[in-house]
PDB file of N, CA and C in Angstrom:
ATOM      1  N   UNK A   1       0.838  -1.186   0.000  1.00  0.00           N
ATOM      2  CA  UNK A   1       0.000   0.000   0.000  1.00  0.00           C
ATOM      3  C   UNK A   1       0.882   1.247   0.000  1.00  0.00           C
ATOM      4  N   UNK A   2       0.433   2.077  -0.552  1.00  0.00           N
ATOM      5  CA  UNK A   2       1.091   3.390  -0.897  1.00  0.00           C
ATOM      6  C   UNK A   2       1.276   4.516   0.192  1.00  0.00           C
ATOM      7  N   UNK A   3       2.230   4.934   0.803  1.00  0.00           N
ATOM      8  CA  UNK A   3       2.000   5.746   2.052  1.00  0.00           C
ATOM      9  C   UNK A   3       1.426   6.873   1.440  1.00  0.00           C
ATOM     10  N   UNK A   4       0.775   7.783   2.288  1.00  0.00           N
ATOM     11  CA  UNK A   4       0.320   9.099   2.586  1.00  0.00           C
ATOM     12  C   UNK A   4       1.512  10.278   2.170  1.00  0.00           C
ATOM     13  N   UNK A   5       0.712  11.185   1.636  1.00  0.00           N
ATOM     14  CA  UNK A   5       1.402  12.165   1.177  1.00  0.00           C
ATOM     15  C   UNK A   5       2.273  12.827   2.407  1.00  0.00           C
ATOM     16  N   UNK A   6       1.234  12.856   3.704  1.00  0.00           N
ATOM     17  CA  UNK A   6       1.826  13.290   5.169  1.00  0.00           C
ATOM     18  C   UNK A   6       2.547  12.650   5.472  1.00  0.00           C
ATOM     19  N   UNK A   7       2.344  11.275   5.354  1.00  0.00           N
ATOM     20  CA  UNK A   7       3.413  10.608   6.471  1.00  0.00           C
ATOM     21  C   UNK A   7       4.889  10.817   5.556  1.00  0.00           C
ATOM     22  N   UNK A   8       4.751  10.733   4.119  1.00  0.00           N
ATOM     23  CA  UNK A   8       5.717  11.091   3.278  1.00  0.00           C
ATOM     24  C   UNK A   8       6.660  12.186   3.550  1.00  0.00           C
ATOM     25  N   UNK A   9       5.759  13.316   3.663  1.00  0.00           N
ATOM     26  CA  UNK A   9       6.211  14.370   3.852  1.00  0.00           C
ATOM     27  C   UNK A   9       7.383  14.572   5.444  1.00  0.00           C
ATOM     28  N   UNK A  10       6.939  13.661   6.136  1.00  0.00           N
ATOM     29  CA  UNK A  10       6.900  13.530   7.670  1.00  0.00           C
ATOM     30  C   UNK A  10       8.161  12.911   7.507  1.00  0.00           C
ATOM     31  N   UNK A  11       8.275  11.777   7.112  1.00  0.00           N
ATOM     32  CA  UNK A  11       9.381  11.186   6.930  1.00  0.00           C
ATOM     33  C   UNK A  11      10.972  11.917   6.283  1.00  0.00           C
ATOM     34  N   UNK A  12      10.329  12.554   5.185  1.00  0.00           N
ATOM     35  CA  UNK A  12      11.467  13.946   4.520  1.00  0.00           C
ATOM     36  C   UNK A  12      12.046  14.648   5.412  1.00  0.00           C
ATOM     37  N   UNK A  13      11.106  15.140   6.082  1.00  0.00           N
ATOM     38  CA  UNK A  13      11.619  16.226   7.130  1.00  0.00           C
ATOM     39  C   UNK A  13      12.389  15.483   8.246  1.00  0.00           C
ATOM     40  N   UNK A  14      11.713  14.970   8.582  1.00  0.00           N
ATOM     41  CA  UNK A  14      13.238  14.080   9.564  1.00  0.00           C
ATOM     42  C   UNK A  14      14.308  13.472   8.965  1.00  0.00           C
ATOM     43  N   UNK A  15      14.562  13.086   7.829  1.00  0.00           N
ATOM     44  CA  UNK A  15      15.238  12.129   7.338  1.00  0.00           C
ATOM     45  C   UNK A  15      16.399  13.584   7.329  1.00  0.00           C
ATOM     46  N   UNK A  16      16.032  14.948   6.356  1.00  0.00           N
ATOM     47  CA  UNK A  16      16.812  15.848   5.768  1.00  0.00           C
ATOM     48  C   UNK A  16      17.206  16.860   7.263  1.00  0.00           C
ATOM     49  N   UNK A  17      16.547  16.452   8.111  1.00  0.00           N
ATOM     50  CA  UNK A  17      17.173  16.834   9.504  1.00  0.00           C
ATOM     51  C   UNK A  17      18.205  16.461  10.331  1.00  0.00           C
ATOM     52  N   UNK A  18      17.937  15.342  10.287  1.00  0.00           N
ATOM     53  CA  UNK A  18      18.608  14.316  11.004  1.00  0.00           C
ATOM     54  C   UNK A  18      19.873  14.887   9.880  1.00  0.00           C
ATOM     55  N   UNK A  19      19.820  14.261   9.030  1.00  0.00           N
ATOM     56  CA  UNK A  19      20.909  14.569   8.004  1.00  0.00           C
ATOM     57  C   UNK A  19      21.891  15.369   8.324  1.00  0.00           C
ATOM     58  N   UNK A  20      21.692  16.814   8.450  1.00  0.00           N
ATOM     59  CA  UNK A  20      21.743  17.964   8.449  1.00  0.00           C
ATOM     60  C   UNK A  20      22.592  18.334  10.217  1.00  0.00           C
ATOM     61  N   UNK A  21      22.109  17.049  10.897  1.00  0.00           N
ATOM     62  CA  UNK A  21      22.654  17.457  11.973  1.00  0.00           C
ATOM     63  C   UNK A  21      21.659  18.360  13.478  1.00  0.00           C
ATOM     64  N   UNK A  22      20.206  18.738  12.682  1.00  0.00           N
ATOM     65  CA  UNK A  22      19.674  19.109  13.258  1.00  0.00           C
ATOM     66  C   UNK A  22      18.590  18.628  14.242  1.00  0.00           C
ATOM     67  N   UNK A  23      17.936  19.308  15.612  1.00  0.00           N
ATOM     68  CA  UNK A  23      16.993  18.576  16.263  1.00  0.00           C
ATOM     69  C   UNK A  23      15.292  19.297  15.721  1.00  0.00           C
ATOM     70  N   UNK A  24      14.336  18.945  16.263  1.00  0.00           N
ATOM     71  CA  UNK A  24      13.224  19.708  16.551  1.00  0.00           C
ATOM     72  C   UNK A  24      13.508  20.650  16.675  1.00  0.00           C
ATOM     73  N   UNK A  25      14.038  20.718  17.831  1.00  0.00           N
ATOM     74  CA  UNK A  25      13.452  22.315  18.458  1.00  0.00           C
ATOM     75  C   UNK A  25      14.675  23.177  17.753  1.00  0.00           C
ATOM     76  N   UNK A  26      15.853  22.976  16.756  1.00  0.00           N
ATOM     77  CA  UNK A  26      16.154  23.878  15.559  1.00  0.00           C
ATOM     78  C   UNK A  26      15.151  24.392  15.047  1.00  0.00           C
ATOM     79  N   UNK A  27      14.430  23.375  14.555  1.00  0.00           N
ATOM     80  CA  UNK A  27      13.411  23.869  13.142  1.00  0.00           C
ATOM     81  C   UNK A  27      12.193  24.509  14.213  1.00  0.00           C
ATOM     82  N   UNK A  28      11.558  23.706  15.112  1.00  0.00           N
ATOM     83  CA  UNK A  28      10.731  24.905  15.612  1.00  0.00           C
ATOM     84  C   UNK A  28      11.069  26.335  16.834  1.00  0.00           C
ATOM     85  N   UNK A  29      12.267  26.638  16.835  1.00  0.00           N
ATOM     86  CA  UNK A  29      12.835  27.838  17.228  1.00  0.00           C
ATOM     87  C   UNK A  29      12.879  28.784  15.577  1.00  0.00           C
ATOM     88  N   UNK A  30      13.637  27.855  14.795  1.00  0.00           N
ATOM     89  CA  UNK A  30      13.768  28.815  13.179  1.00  0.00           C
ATOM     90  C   UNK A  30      12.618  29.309  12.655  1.00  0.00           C
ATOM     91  N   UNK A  31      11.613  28.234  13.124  1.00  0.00           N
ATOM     92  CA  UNK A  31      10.036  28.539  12.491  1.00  0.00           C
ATOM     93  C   UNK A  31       9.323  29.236  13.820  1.00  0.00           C
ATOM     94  N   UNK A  32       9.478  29.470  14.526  1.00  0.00           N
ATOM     95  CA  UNK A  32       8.567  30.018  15.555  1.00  0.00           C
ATOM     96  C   UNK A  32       7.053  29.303  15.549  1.00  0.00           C
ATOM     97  N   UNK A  33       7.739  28.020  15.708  1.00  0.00           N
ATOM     98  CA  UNK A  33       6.484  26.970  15.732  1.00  0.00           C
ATOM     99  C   UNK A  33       6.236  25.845  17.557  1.00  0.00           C
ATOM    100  N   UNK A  34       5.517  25.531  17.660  1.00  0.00           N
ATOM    101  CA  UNK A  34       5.357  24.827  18.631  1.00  0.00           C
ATOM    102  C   UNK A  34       5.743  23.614  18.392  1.00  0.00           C
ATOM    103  N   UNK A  35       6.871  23.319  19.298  1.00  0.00           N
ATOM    104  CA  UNK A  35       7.805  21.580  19.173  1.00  0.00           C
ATOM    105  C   UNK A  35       6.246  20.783  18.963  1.00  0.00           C
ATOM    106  N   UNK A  36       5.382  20.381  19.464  1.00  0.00           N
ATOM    107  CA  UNK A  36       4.388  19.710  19.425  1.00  0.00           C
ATOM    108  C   UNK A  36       3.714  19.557  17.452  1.00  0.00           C
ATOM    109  N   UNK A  37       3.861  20.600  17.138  1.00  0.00           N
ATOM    110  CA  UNK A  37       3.899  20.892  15.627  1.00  0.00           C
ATOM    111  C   UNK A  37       4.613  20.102  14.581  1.00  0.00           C
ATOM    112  N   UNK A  38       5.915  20.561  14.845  1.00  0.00           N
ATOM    113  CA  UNK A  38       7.023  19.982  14.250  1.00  0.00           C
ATOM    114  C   UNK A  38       6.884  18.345  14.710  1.00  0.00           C
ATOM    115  N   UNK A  39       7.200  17.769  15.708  1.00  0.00           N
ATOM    116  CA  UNK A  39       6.367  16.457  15.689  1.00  0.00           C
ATOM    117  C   UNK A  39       5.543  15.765  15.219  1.00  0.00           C
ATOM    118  N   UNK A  40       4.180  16.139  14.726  1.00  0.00           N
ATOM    119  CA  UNK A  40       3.063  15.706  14.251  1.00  0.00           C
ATOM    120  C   UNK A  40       3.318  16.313  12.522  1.00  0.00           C
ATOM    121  N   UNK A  41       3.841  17.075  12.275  1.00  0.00           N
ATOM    122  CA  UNK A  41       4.780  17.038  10.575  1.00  0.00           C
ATOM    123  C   UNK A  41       5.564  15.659  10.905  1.00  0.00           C
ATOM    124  N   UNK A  42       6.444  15.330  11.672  1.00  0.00           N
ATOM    125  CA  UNK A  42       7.588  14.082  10.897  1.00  0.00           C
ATOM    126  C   UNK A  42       6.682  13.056  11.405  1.00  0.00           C
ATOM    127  N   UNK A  43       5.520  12.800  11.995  1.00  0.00           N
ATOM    128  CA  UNK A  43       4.875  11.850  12.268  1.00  0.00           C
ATOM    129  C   UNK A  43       3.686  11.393  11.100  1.00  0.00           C
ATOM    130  N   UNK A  44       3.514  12.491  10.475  1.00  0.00           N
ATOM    131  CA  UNK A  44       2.199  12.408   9.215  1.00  0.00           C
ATOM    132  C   UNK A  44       0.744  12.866   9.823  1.00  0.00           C
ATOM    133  N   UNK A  45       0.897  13.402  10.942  1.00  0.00           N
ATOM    134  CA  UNK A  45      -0.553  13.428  11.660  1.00  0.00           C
ATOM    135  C   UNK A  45      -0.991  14.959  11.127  1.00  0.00           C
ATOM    136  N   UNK A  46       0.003  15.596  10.662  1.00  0.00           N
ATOM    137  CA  UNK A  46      -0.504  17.418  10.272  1.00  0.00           C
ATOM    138  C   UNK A  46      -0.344  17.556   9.051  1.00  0.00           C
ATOM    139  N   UNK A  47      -1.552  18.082   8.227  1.00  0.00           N
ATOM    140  CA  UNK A  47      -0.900  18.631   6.880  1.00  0.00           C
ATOM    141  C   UNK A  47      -0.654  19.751   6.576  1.00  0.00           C
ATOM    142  N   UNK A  48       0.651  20.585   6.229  1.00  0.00           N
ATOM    143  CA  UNK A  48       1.196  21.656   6.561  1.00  0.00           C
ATOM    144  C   UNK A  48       0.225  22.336   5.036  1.00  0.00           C
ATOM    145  N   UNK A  49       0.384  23.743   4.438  1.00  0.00           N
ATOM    146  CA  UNK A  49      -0.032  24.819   3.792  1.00  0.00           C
ATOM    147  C   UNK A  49       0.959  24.256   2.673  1.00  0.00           C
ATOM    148  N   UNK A  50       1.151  24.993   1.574  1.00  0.00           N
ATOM    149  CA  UNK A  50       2.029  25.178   0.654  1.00  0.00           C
ATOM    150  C   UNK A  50       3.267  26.099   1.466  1.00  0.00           C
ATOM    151  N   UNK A  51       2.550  27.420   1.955  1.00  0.00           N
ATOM    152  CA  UNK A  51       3.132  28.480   2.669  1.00  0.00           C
ATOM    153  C   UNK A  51       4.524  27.684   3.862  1.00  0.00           C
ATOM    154  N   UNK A  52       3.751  26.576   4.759  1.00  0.00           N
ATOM    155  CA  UNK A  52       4.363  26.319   5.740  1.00  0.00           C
ATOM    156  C   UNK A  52       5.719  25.217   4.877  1.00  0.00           C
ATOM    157  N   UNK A  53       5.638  24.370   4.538  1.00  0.00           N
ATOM    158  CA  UNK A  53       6.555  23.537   3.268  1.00  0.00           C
ATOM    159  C   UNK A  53       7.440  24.659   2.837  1.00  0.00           C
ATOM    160  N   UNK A  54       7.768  25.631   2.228  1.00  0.00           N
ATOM    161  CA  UNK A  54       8.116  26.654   2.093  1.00  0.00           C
ATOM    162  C   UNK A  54       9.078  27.198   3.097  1.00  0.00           C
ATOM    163  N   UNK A  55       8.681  27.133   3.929  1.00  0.00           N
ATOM    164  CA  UNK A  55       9.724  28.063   5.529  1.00  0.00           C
ATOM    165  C   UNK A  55       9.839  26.745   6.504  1.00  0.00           C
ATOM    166  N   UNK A  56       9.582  25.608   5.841  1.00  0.00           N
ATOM    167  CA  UNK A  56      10.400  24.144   6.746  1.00  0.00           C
ATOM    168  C   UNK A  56      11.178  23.909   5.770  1.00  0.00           C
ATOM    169  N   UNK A  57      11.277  24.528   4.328  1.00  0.00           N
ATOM    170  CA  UNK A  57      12.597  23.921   3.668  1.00  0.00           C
ATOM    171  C   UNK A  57      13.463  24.850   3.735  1.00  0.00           C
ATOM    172  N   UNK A  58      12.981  26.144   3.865  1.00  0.00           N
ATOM    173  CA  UNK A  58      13.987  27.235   3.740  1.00  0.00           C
ATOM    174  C   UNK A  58      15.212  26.738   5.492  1.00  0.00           C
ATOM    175  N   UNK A  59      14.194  26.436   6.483  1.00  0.00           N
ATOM    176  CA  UNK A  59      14.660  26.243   7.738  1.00  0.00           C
ATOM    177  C   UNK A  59      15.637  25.230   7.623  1.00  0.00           C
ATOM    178  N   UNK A  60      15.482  24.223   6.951  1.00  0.00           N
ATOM    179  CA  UNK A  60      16.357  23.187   6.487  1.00  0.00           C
ATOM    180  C   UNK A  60      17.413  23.191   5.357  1.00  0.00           C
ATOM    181  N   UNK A  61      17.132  24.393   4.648  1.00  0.00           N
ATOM    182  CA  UNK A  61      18.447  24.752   3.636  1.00  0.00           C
ATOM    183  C   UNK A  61      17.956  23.912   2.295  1.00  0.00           C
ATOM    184  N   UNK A  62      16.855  23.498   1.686  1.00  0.00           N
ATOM    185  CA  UNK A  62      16.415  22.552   0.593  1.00  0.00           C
ATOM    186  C   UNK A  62      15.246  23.528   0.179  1.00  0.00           C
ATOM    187  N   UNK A  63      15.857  22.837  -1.532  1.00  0.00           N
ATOM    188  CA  UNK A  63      13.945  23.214  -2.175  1.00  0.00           C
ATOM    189  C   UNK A  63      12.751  22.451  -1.394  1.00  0.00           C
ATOM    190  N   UNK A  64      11.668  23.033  -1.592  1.00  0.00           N
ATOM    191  CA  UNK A  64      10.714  22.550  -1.396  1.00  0.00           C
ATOM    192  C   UNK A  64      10.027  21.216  -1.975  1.00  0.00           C
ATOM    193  N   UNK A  65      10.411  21.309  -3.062  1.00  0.00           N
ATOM    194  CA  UNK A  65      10.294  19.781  -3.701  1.00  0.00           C
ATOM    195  C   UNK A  65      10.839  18.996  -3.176  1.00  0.00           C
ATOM    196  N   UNK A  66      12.040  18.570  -2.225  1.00  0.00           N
ATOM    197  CA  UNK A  66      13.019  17.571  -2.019  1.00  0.00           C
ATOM    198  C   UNK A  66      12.170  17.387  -0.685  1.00  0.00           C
ATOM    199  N   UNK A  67      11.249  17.811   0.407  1.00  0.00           N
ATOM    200  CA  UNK A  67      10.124  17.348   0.929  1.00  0.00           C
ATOM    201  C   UNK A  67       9.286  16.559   0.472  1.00  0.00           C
ATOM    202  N   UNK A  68       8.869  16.341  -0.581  1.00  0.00           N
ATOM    203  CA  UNK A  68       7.523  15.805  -1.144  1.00  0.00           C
ATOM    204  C   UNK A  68       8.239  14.845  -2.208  1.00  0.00           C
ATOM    205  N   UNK A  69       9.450  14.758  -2.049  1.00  0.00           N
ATOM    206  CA  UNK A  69       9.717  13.636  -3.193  1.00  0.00           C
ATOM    207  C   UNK A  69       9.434  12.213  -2.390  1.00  0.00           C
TER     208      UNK A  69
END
């Protein structure tokens, strides 16, 4: 079965974090987001805006596409 675009997405963002060297609370201090947030993105439980994808890749240093691949 085909995963979810979220959990997809969810998975990116941690994977290109982790990567990167970074924790949570990087990306939700950079984003002025609630750690609880950023969690439920790398978990698949939230579906972020176009807008928000946008300023979690900028936060992470990647296009926005390299999320959603």
């Amino acid at each position: 079965m085909k995963k979810g675009i979220s959990r997809k997405l969810g998975e990116n963002i941690k994977r290109i974090r982790m990567e990167k060297g970074m924790t949570q609370g990087d990306i939700f201090r950079a984003l002025k987001l609630d750690r609880g947030y950023v969690s439920s993105l790398e978990s698949g439980k939230r579906n972020p805006t176009l807008a928000m994808i946008e300023k979690i890749a900028g936060a992470l240093g990647v296009a926005s596409d390299e999320l959603l691949k």
